[in-house]
Protein backbone atom coordinates (compact mmCIF):
# COMPACT_ATOMS: atom_id res chain seq x y z
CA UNK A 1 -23.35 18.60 6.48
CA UNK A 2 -21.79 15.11 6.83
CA UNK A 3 -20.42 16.17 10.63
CA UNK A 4 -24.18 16.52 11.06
CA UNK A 5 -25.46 13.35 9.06
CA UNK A 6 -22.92 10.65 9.98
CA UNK A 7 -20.35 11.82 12.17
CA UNK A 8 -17.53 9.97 14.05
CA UNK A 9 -18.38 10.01 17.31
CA UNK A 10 -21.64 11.32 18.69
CA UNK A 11 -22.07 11.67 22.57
CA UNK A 12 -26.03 11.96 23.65
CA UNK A 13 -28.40 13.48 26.31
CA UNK A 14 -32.34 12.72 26.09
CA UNK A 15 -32.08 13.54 22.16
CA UNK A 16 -35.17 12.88 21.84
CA UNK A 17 -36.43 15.80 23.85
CA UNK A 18 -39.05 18.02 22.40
CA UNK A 19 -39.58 16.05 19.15
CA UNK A 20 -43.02 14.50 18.31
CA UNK A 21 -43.71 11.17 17.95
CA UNK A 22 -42.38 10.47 14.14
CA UNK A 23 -39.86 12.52 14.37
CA UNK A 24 -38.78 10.37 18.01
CA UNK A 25 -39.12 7.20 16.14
CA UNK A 26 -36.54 8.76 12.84
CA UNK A 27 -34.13 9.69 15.70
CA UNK A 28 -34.49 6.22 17.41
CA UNK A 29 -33.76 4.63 13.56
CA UNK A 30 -30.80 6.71 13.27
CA UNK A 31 -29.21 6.44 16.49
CA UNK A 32 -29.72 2.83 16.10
CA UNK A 33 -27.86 2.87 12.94
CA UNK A 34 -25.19 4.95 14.05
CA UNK A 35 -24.94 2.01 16.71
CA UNK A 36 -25.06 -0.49 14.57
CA UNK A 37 -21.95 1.30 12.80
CA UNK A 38 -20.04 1.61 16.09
CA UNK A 39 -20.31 5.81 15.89
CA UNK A 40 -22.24 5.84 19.20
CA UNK A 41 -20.51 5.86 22.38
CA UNK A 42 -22.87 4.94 25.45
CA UNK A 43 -22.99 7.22 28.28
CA UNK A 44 -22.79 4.35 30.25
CA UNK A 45 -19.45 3.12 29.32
CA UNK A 46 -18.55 6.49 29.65
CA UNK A 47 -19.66 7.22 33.34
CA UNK A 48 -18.05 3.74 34.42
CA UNK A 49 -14.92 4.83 33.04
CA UNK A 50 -14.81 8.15 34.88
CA UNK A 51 -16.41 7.00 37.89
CA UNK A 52 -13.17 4.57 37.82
CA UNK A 53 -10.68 7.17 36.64
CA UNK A 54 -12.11 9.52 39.78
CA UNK A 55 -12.10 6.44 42.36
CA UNK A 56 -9.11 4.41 41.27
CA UNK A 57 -6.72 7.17 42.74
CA UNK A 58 -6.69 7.87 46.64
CA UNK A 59 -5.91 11.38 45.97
CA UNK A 60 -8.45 11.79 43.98
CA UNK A 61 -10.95 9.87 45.77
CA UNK A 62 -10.15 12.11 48.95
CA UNK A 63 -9.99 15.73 47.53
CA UNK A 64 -13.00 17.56 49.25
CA UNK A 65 -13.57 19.09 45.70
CA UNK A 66 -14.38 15.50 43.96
CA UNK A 67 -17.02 14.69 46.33
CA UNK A 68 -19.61 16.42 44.96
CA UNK A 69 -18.54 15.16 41.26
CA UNK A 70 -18.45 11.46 42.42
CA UNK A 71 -22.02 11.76 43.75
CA UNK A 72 -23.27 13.40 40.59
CA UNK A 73 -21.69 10.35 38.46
CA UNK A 74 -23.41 7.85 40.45
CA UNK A 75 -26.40 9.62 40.65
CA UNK A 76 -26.23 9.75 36.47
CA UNK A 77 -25.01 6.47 36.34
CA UNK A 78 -28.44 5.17 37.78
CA UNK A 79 -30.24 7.01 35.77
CA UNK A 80 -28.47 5.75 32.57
CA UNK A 81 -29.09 1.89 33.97
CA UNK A 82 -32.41 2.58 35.20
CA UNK A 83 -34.25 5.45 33.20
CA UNK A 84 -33.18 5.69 30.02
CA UNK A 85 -33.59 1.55 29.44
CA UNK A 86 -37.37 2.52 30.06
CA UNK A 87 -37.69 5.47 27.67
CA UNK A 88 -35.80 3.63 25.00
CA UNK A 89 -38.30 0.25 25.16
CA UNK A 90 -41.55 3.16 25.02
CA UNK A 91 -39.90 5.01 22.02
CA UNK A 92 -39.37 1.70 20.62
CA UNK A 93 -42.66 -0.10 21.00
CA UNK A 94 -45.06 2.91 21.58
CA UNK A 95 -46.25 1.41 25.03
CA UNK A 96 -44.29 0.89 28.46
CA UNK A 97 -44.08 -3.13 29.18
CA UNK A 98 -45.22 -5.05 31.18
CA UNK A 99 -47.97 -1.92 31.31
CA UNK A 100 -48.62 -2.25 35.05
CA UNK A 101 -49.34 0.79 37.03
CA UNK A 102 -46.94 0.15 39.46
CA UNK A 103 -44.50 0.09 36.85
CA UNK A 104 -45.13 3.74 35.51
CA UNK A 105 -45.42 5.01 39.18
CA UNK A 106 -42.36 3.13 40.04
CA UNK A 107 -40.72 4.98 36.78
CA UNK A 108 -42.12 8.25 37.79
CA UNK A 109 -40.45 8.09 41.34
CA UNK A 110 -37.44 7.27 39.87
CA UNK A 111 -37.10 9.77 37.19
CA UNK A 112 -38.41 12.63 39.59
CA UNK A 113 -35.93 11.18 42.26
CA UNK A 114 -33.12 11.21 40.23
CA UNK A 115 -33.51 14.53 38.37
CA UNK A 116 -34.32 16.30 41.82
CA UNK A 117 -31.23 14.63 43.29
CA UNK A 118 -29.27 15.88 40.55
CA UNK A 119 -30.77 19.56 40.61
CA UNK A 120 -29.81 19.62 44.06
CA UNK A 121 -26.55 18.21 44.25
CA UNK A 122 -25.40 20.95 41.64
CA UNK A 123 -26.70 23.67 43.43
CA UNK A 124 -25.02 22.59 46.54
CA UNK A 125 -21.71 22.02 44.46
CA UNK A 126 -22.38 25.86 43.54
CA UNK A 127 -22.27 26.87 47.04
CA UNK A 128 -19.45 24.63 48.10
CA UNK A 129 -17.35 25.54 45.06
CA UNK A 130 -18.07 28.88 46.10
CA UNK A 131 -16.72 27.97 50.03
CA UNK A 132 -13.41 26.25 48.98
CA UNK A 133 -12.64 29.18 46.46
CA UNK A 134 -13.30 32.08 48.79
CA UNK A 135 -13.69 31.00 52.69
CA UNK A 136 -11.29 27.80 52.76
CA UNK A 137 -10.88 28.68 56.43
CA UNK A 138 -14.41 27.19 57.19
CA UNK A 139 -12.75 23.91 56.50
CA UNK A 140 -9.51 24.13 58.34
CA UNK A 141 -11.04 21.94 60.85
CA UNK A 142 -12.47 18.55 60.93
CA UNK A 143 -15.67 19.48 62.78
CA UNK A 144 -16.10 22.66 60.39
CA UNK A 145 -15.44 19.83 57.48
CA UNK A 146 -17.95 17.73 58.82
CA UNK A 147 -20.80 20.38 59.00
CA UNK A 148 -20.26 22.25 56.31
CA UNK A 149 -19.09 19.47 53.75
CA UNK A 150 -20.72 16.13 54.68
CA UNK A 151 -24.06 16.98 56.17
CA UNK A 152 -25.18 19.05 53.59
């Protein structure tokens, strides 16, 4: 029970997903406590890190097979700078400011944007993992590498 009630380090995804609006606001409270107490790590810290880690190193920054992982950090990255900022303020003061309309359709574009990037990117990654695993002779040349790898 105290892994679940105050553990040491706690890594998060939209917790807040599928709770009403009391219950949101107790899991704001607590995450803000856990905070406060240095137990929560942001994801942001966390994607800079590995979006360093990944680009830091030429061979890493050049393997075919990282490509797809960079793209999906940035792509998460934004959406950690961008989205979640926006959710957090609502959850936290039970209205979106400034409450403009082009504000929430702004937010909306973004959010769909970003989740439909994502949803795509890892299907793609699917099908190229799938490529470099079984038919790594559709890469062997540059052309092939260009068509099959970068366009998509």
């Amino acid at each position: 029970m105290e892994l679940v009630l105050s553990p040491m380090v706690l890594f998060l995804d939209e917790p807040t997903t599928g709770l009403d609006s009391s219950m949101v606001r107790k899991a704001i409270e607590c995450l803000h406590r856990l905070f406060r107490t240095g137990s929560l790590i942001p994801s942001v810290g966390c994607s800079i890190a590995i979006l360093y880690h990944m680009l830091s190193n030429q061979t890493r920054r050049h393997a075919i097979n990282n490509h797809v992982i960079i793209l999906l950090l940035f792509n998460n990255l934004m959406y950690e700078l961008i989205d979640i900022p926006l959710f957090l303020n609502y959850y936290r003061l039970d209205t979106v400011l400034p409450a403009t309309q082009s504000l929430c359709l702004m937010w909306i574009f973004i959010d769909e944007a970003l989740y439909s990037v994502s949803t795509i990117t890892v299907a793609w990654a699917s099908i190229e993992r799938h490529i470099l695993i079984f038919h790594s002779q559709w890469l062997s040349s540059s052309r092939r590498r260009f068509l099959i790898h970068y366009v998509p």
